[in-house]
C-alpha atoms as a PDB file:
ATOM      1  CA  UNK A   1      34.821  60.745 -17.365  1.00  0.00           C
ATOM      2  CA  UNK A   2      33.237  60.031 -20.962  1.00  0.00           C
ATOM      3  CA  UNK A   3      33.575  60.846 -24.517  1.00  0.00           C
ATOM      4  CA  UNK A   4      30.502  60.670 -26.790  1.00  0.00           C
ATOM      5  CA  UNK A   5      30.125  62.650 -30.222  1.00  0.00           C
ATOM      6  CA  UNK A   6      27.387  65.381 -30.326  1.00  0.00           C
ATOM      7  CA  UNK A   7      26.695  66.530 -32.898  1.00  0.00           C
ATOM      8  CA  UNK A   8      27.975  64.727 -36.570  1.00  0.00           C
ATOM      9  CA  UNK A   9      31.379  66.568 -36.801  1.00  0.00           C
ATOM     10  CA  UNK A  10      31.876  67.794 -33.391  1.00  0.00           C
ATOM     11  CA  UNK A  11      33.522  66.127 -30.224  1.00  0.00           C
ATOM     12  CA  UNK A  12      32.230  66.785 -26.514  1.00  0.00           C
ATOM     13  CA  UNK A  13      34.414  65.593 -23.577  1.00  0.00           C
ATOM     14  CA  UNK A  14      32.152  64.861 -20.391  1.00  0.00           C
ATOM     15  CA  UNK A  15      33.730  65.163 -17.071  1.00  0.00           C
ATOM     16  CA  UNK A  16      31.575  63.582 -14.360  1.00  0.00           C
ATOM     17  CA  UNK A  17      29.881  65.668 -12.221  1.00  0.00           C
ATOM     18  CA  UNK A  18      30.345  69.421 -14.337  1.00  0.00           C
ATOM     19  CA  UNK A  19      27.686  72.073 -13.776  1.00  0.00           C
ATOM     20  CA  UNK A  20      24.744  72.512 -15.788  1.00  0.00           C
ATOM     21  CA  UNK A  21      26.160  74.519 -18.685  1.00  0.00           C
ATOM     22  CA  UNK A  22      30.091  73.573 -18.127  1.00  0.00           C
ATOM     23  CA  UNK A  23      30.101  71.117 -20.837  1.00  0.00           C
ATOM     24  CA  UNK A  24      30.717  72.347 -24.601  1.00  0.00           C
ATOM     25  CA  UNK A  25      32.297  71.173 -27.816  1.00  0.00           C
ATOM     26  CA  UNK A  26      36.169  70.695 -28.304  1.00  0.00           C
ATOM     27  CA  UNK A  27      36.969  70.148 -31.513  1.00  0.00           C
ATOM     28  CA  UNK A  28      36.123  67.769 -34.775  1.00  0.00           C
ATOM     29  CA  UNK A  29      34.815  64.429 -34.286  1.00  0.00           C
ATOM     30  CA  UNK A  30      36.875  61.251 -36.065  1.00  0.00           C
ATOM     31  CA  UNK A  31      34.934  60.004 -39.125  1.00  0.00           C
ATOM     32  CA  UNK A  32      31.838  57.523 -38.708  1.00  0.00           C
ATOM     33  CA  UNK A  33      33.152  54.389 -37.507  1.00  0.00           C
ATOM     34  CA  UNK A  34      37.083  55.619 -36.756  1.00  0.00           C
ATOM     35  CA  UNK A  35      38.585  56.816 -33.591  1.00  0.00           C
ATOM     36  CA  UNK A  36      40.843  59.139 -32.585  1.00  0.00           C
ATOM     37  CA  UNK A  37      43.074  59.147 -28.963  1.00  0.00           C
ATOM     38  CA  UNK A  38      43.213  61.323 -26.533  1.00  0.00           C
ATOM     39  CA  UNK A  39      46.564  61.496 -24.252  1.00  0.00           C
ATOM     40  CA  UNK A  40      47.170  62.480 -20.461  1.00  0.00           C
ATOM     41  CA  UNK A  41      48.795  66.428 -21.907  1.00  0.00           C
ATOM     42  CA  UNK A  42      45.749  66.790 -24.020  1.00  0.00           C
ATOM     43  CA  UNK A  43      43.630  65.756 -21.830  1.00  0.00           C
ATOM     44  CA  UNK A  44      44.941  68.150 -18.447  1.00  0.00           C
ATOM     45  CA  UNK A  45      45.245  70.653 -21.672  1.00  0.00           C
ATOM     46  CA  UNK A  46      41.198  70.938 -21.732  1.00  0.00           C
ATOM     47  CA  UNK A  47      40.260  70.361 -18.061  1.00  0.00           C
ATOM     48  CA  UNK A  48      42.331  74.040 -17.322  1.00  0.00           C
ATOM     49  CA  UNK A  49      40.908  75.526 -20.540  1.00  0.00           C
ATOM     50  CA  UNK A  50      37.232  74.852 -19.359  1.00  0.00           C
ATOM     51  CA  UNK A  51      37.930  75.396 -15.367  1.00  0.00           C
ATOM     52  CA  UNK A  52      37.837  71.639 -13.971  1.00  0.00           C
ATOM     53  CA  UNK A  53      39.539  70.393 -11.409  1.00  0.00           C
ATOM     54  CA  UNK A  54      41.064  67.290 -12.782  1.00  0.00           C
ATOM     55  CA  UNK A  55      44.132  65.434 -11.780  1.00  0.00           C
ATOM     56  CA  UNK A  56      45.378  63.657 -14.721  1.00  0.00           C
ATOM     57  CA  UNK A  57      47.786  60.428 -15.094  1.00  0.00           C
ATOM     58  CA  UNK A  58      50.709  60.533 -17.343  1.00  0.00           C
ATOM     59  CA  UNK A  59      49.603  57.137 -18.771  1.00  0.00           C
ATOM     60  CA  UNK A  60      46.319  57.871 -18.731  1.00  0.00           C
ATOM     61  CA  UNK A  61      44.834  57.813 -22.966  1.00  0.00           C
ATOM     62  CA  UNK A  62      41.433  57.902 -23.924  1.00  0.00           C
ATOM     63  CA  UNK A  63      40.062  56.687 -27.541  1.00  0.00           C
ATOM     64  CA  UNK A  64      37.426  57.943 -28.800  1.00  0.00           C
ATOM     65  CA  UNK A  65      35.217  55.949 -31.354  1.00  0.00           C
ATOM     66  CA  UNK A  66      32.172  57.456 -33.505  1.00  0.00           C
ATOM     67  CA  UNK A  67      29.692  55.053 -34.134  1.00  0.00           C
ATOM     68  CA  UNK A  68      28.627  54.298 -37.925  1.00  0.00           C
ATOM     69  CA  UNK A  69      27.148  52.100 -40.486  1.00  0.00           C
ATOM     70  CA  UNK A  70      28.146  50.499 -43.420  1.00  0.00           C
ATOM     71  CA  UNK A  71      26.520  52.289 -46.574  1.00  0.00           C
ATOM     72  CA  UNK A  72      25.930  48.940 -48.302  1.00  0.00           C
ATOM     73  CA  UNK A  73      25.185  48.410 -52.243  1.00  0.00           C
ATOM     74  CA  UNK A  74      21.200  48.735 -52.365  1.00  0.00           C
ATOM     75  CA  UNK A  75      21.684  52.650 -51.125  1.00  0.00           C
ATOM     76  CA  UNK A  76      23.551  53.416 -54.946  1.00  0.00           C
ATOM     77  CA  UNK A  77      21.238  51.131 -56.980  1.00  0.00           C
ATOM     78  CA  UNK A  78      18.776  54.699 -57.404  1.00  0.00           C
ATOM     79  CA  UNK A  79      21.113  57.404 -58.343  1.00  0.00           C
ATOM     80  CA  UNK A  80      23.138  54.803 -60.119  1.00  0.00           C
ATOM     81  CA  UNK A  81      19.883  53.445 -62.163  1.00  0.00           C
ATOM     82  CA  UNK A  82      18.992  57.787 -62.829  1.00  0.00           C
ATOM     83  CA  UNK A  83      22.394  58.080 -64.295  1.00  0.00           C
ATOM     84  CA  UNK A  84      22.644  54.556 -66.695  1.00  0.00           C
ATOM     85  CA  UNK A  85      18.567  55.604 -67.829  1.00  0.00           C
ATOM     86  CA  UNK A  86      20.030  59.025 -68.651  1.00  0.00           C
ATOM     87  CA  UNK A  87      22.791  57.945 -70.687  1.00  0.00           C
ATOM     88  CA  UNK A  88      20.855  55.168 -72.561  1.00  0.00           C
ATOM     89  CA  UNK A  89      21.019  52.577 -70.617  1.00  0.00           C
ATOM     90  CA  UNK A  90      17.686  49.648 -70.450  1.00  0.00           C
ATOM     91  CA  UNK A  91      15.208  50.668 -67.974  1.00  0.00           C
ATOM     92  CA  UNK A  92      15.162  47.182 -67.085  1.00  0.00           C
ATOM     93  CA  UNK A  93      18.382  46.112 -66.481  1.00  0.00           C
ATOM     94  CA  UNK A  94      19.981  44.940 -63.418  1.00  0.00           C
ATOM     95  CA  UNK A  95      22.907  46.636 -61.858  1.00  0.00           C
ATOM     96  CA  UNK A  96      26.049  44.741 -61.077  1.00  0.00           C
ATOM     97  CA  UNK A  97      29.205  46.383 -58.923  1.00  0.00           C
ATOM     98  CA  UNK A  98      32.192  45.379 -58.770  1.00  0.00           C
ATOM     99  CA  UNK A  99      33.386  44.656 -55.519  1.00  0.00           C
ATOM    100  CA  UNK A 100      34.251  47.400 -53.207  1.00  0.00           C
ATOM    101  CA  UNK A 101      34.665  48.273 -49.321  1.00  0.00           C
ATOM    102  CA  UNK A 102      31.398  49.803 -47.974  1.00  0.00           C
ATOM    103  CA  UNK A 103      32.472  53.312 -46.640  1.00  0.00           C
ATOM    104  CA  UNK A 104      30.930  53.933 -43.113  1.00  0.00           C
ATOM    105  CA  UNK A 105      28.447  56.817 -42.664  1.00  0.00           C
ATOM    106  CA  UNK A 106      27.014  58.227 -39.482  1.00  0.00           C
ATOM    107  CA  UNK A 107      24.025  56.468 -37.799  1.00  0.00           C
ATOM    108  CA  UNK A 108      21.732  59.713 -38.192  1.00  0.00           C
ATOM    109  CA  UNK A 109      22.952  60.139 -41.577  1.00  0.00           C
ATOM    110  CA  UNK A 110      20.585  59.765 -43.966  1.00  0.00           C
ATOM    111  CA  UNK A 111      21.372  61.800 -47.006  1.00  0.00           C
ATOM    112  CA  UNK A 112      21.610  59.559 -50.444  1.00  0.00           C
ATOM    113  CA  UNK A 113      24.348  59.552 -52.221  1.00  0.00           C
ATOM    114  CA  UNK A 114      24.611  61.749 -55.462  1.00  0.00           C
ATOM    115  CA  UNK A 115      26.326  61.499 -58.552  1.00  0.00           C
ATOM    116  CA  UNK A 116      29.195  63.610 -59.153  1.00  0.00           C
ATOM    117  CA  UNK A 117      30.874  62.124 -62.084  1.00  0.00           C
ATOM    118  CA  UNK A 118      29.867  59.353 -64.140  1.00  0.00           C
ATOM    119  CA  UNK A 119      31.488  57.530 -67.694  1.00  0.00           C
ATOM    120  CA  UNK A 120      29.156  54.497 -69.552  1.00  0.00           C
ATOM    121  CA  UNK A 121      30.288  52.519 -72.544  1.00  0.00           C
ATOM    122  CA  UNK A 122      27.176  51.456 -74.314  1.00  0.00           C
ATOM    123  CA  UNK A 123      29.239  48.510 -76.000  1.00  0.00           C
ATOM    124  CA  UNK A 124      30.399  46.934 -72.721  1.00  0.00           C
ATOM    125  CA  UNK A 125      27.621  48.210 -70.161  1.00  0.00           C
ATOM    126  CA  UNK A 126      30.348  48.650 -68.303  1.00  0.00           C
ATOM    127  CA  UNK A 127      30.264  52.260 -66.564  1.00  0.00           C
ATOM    128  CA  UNK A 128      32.368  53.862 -63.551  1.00  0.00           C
ATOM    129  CA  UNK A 129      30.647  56.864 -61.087  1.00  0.00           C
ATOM    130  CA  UNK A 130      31.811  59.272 -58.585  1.00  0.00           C
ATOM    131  CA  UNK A 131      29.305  59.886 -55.643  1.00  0.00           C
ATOM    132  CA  UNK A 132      29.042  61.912 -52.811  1.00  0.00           C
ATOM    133  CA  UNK A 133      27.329  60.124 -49.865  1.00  0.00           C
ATOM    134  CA  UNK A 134      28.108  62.410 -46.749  1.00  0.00           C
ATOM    135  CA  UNK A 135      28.038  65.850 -45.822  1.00  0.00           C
ATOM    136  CA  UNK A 136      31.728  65.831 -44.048  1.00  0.00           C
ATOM    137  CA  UNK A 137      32.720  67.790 -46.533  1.00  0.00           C
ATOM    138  CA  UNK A 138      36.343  66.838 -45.598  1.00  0.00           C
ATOM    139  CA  UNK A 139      36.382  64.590 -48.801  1.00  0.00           C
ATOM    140  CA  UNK A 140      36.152  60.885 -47.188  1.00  0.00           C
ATOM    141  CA  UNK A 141      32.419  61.008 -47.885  1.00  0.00           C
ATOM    142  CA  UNK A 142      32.804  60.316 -51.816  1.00  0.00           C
ATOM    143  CA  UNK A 143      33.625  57.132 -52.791  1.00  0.00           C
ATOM    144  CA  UNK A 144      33.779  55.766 -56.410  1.00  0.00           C
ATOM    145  CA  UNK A 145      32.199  52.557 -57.694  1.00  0.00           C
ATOM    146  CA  UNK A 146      32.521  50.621 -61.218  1.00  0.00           C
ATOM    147  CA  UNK A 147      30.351  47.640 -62.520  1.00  0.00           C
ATOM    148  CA  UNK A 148      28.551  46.646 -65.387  1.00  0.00           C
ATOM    149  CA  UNK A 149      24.576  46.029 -66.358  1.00  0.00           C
ATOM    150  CA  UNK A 150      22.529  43.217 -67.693  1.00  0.00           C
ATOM    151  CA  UNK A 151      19.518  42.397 -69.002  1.00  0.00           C
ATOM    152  CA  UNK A 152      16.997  39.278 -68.399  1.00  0.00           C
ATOM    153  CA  UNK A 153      16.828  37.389 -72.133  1.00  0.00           C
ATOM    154  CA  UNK A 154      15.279  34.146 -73.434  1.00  0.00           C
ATOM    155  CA  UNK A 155      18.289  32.207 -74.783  1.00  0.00           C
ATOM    156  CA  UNK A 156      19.239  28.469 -76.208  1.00  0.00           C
ATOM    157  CA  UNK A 157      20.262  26.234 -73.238  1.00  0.00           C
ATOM    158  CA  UNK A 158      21.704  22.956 -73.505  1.00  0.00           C
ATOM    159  CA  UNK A 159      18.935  20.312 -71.990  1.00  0.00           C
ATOM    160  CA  UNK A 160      21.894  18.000 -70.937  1.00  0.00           C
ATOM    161  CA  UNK A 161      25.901  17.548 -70.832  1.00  0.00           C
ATOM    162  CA  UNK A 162      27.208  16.987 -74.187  1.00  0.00           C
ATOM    163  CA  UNK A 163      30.940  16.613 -75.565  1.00  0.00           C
ATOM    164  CA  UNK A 164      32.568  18.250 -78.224  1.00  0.00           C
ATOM    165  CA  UNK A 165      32.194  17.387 -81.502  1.00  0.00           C
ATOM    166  CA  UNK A 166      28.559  16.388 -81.171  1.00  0.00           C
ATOM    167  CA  UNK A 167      25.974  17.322 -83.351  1.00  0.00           C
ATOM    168  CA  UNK A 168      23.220  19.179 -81.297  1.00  0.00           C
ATOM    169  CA  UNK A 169      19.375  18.186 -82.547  1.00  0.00           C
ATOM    170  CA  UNK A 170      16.228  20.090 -81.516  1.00  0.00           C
ATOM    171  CA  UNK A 171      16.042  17.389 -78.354  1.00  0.00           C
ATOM    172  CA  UNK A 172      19.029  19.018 -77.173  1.00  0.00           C
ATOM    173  CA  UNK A 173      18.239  22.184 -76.736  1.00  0.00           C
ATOM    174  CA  UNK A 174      15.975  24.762 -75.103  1.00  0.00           C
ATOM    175  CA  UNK A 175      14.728  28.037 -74.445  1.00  0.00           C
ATOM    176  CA  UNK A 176      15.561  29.770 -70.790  1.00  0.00           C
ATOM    177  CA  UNK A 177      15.807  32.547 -69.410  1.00  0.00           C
ATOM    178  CA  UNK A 178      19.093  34.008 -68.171  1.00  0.00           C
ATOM    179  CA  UNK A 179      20.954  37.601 -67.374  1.00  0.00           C
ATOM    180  CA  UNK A 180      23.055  38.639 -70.412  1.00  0.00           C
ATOM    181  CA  UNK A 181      25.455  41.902 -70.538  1.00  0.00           C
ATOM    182  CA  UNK A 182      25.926  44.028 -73.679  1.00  0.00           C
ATOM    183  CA  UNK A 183      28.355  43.521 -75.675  1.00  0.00           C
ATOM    184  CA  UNK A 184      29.845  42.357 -79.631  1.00  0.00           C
ATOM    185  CA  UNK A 185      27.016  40.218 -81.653  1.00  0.00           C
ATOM    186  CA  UNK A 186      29.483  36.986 -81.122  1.00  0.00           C
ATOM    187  CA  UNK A 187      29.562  37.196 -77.933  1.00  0.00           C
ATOM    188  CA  UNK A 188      25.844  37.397 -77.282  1.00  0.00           C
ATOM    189  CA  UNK A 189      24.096  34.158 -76.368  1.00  0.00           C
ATOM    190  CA  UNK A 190      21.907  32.321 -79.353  1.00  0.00           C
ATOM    191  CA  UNK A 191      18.108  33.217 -78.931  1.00  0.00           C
ATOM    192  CA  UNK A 192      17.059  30.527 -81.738  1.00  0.00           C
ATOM    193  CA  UNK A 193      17.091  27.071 -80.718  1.00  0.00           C
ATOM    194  CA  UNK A 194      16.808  26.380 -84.804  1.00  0.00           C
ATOM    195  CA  UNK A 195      20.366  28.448 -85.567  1.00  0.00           C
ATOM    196  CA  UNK A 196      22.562  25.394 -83.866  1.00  0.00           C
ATOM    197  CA  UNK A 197      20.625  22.594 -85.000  1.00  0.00           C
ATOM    198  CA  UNK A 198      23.169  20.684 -86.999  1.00  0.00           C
ATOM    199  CA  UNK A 199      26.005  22.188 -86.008  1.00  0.00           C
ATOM    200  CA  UNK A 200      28.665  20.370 -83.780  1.00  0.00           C
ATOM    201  CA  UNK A 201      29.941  21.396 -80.405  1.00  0.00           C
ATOM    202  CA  UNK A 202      33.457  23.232 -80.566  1.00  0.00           C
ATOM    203  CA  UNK A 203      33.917  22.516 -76.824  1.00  0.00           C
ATOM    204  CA  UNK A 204      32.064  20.218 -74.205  1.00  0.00           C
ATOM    205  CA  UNK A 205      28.648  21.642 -72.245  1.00  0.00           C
ATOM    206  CA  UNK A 206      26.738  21.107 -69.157  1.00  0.00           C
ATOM    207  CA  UNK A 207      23.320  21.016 -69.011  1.00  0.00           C
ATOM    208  CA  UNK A 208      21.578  24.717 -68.619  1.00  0.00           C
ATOM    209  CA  UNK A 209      24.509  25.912 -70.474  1.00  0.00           C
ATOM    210  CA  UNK A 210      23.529  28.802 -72.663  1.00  0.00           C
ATOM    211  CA  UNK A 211      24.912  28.599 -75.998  1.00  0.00           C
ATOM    212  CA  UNK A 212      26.410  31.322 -78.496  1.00  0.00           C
ATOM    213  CA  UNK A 213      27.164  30.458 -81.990  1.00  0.00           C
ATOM    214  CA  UNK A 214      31.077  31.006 -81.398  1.00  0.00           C
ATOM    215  CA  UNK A 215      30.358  27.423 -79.401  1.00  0.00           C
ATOM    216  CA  UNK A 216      29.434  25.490 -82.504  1.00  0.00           C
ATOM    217  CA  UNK A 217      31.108  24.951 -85.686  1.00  0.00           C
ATOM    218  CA  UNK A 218      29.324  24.089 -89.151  1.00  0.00           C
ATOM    219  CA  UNK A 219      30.288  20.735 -89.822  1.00  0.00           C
ATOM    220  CA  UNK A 220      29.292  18.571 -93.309  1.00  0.00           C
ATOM    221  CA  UNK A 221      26.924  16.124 -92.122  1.00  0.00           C
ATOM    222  CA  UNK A 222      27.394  14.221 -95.324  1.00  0.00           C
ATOM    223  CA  UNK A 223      30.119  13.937 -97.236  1.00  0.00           C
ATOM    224  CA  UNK A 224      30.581  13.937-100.816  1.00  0.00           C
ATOM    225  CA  UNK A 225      30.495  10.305-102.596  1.00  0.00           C
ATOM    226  CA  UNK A 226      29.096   9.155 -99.961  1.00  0.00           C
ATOM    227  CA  UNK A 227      25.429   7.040-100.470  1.00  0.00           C
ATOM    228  CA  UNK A 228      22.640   9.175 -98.988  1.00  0.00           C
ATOM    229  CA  UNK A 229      19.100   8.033 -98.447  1.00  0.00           C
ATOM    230  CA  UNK A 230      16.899  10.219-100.488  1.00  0.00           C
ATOM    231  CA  UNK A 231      13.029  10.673-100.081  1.00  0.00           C
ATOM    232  CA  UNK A 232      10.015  12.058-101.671  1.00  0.00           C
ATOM    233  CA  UNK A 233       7.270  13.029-100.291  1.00  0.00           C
ATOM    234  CA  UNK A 234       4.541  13.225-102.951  1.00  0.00           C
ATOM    235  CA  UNK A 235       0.510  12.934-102.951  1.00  0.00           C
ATOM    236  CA  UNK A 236       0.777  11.074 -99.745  1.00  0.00           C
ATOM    237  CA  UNK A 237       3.073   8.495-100.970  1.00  0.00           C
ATOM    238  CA  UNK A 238       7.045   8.313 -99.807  1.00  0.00           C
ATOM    239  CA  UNK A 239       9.327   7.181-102.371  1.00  0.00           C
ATOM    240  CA  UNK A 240      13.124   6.717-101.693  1.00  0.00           C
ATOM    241  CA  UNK A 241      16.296   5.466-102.673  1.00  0.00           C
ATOM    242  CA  UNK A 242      19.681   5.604-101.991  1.00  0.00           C
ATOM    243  CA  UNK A 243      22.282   8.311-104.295  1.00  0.00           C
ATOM    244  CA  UNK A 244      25.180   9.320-104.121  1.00  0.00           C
ATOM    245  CA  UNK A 245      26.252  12.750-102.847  1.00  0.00           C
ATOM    246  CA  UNK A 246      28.376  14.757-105.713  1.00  0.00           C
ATOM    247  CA  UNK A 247      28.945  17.481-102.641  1.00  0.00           C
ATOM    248  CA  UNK A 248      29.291  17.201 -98.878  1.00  0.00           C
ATOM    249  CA  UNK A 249      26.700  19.642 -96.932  1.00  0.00           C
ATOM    250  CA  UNK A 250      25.099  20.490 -93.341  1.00  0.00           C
ATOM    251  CA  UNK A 251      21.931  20.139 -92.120  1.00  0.00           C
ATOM    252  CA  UNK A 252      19.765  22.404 -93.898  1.00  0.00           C
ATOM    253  CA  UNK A 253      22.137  22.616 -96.871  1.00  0.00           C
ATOM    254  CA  UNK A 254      20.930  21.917-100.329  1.00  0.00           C
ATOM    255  CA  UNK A 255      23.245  19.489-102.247  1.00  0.00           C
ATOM    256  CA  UNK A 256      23.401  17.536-105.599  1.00  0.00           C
ATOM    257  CA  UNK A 257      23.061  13.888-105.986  1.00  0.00           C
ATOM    258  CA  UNK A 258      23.473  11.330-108.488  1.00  0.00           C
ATOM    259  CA  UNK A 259      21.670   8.381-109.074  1.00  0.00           C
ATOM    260  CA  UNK A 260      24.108   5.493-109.953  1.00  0.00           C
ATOM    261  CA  UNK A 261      22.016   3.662-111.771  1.00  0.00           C
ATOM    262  CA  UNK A 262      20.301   6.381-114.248  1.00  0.00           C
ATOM    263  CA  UNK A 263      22.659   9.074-114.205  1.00  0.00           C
ATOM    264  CA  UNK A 264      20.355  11.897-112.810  1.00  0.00           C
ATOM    265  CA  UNK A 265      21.298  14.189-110.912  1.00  0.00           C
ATOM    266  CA  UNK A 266      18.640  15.867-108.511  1.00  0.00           C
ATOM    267  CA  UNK A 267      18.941  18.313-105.499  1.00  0.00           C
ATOM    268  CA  UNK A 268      17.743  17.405-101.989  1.00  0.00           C
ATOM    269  CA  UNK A 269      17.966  18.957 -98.483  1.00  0.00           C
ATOM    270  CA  UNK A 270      20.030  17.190 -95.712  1.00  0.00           C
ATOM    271  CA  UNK A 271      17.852  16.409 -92.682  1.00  0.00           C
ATOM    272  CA  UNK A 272      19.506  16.091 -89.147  1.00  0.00           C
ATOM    273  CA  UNK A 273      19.684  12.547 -89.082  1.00  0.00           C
ATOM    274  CA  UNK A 274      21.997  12.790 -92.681  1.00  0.00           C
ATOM    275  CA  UNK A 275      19.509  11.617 -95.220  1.00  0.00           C
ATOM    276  CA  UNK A 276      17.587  14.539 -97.662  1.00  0.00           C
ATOM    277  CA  UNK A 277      14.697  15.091 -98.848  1.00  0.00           C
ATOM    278  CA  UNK A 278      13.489  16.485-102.068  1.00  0.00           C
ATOM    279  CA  UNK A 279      10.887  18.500-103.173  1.00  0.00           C
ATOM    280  CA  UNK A 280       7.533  17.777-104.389  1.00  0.00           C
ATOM    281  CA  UNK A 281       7.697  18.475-108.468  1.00  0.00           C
ATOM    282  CA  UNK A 282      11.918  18.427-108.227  1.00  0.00           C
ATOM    283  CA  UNK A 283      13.232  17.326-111.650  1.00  0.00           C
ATOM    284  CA  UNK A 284      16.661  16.222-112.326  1.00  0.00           C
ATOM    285  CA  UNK A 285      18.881  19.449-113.066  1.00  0.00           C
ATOM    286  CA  UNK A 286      21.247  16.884-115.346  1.00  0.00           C
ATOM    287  CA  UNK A 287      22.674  13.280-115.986  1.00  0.00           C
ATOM    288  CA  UNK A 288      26.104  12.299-114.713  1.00  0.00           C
ATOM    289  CA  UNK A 289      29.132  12.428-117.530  1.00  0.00           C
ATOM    290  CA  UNK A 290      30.041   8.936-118.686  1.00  0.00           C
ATOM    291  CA  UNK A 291      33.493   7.864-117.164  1.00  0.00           C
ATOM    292  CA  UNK A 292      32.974  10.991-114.344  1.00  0.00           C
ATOM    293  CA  UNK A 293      34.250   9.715-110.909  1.00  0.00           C
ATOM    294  CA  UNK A 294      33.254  10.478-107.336  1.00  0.00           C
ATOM    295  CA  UNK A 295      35.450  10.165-104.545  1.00  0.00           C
ATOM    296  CA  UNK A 296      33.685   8.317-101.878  1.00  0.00           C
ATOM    297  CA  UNK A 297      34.386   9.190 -98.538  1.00  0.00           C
ATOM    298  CA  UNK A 298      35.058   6.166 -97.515  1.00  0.00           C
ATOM    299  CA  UNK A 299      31.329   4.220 -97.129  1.00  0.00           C
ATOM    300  CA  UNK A 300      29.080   2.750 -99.236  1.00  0.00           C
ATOM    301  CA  UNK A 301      29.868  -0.345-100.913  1.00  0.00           C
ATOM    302  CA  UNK A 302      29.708   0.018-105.132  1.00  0.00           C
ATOM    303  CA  UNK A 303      30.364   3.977-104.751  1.00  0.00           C
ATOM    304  CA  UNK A 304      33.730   5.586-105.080  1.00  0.00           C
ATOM    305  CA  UNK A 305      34.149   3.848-108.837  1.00  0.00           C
ATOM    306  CA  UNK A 306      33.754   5.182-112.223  1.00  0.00           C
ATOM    307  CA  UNK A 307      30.355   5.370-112.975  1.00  0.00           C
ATOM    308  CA  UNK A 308      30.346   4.484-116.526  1.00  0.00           C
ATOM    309  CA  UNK A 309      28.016   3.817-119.492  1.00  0.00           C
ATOM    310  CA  UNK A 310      25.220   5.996-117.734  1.00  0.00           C
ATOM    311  CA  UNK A 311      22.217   6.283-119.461  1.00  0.00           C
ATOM    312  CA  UNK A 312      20.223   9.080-119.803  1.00  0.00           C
ATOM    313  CA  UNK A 313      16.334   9.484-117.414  1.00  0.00           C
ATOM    314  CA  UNK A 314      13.981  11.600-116.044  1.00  0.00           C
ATOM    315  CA  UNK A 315      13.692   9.280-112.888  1.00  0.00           C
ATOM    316  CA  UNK A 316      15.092   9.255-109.422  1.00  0.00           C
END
């Protein structure tokens, strides 16, 4: 005696040694991959229904198992990708599930699954589907899947471990490329290695890190009264000298300075190694108060005192 499924949803009990054309279906075959059990009333029940002379057991219980396959992810990556495209999703983004059991289909199955209902949030990339990927019809064949998308972009990396609080320079970072999901501007990763340079680390990072600006804070690289080296480039020639910042300021940031000696006050750029530079053709912009004080932050020897008697010049 056997029992085999023949056809996708029906069930066929064999008895050994029936005549040609004795055999037929019984009833509804267990979904792909379950079983269903057969006991010893049942079993006597269909051996008099269909005329064979069978003497059955009272323990005697047959199971019945329909073979299937696992419909794994790749088979909803199509309908899935027709759906995202449709409601604006990238063409080229990659699809990402969330994890899920595999429901089991039948071995000759090969019907793909369809979309029957389907949400996306453009903000998130996050979207949830409905799809039918059986023709049961008995309702086991949907299933219902959730996951985001992202897309391949060239980003700032970190080129090596670093600790917070440091100050990253162009040596310290890079471009890669990485997989990044929608979402708010924040939380998007930086795409220009030239943003972060002079700003400090808010927390520590590894090396291949991708940074977004949330992970860096704007940090004075000078402070003001303190003595900043100040150059100018001009015709070939480099002149500098040491001032005195009247404001503190960041890389990039365009401060005022005073020269203790003259008075003058000029604007420079800080560089990322805390000196500035100013332009070709700058002219001072004004000449120190007599008596005025700057509050050094705590450096240079002969700053942080009344700078008094100043005299008036057109000089650095």
């Amino acid at each position: 005696m056997a029992l085999s499924s023949a056809r996708p949803y029906v069930c066929r009990i064999l008895f050994i040694g029936l005549e040609p054309g004795q055999d037929c279906d019984i009833g509804p075959a267990p979904g792909p991959g379950r079983s269903i059990s057969v006991g010893a009333e049942q079993i006597a029940a269909i051996a008099e229904q269909f005329g064979v002379d069978l003497a059955v057991r009272p323990t005697t219980r047959l199971s019945l198992t329909r073979s299937g396959r696992p419909l794994r992810d790749v088979a909803f990556d199509k309908p899935l990708r027709e759906a995202l495209i449709g409601a604006g999703a990238p063409s080229d983004m990659h699809i990402r599930l969330d994890p899920f059991v595999a429901p089991m289909v039948a071995l000759d199955d090969h019907a793909e699954p369809a979309v029957e209902q389907f949400d996306y949030d453009p903000r998130q990339g996050r979207f949830a589907a409905r799809l039918q990927i059986g023709t049961d019809g008995d309702g086991s064949s949907a299933v219902r899947l959730t996951g985001h998308i992202e897309r391949d972009v060239t980003v700032t990396v970190a080129v090596h471990d670093m600790q917070a609080g440091e100050t990253l320079g162009p040596a310290d970072l890079r471009l890669d490329t990485v997989s990044q999901r929608p979402g708010p501007a924040e939380d998007r990763f930086a795409e220009d290695p030239g943003a972060l340079i002079g700003l400090s680390l808010r927390r520590p990072v590894v090396a291949g890190q991708p940074l977004r600006a949330q992970d860096t804070i704007r940090l004075p690289l000078v402070r003001r009264g303190a003595g900043v080296r100040v150059s100018l480039v001009s015709g070939g020639l480099t002149l500098g000298t040491t001032m005195q910042a009247m404001q503190g300021g960041a890389v990039g940031d365009e401060i005022r300075l005073v020269n203790p000696s003259s008075g003058a006050i000029i604007v420079a750029r800080v560089r990322s190694d805390g000196s500035a530079e100013a332009q070709p053709g700058s002219m001072p912009i004004g000449v120190a108060r007599p008596g005025q004080i700057l509050q050094s932050a705590g450096g240079a020897a002969g700053f942080g005192t009344t700078i008094a008697d100043m005299r008036g010049g057109a000089g650095l």
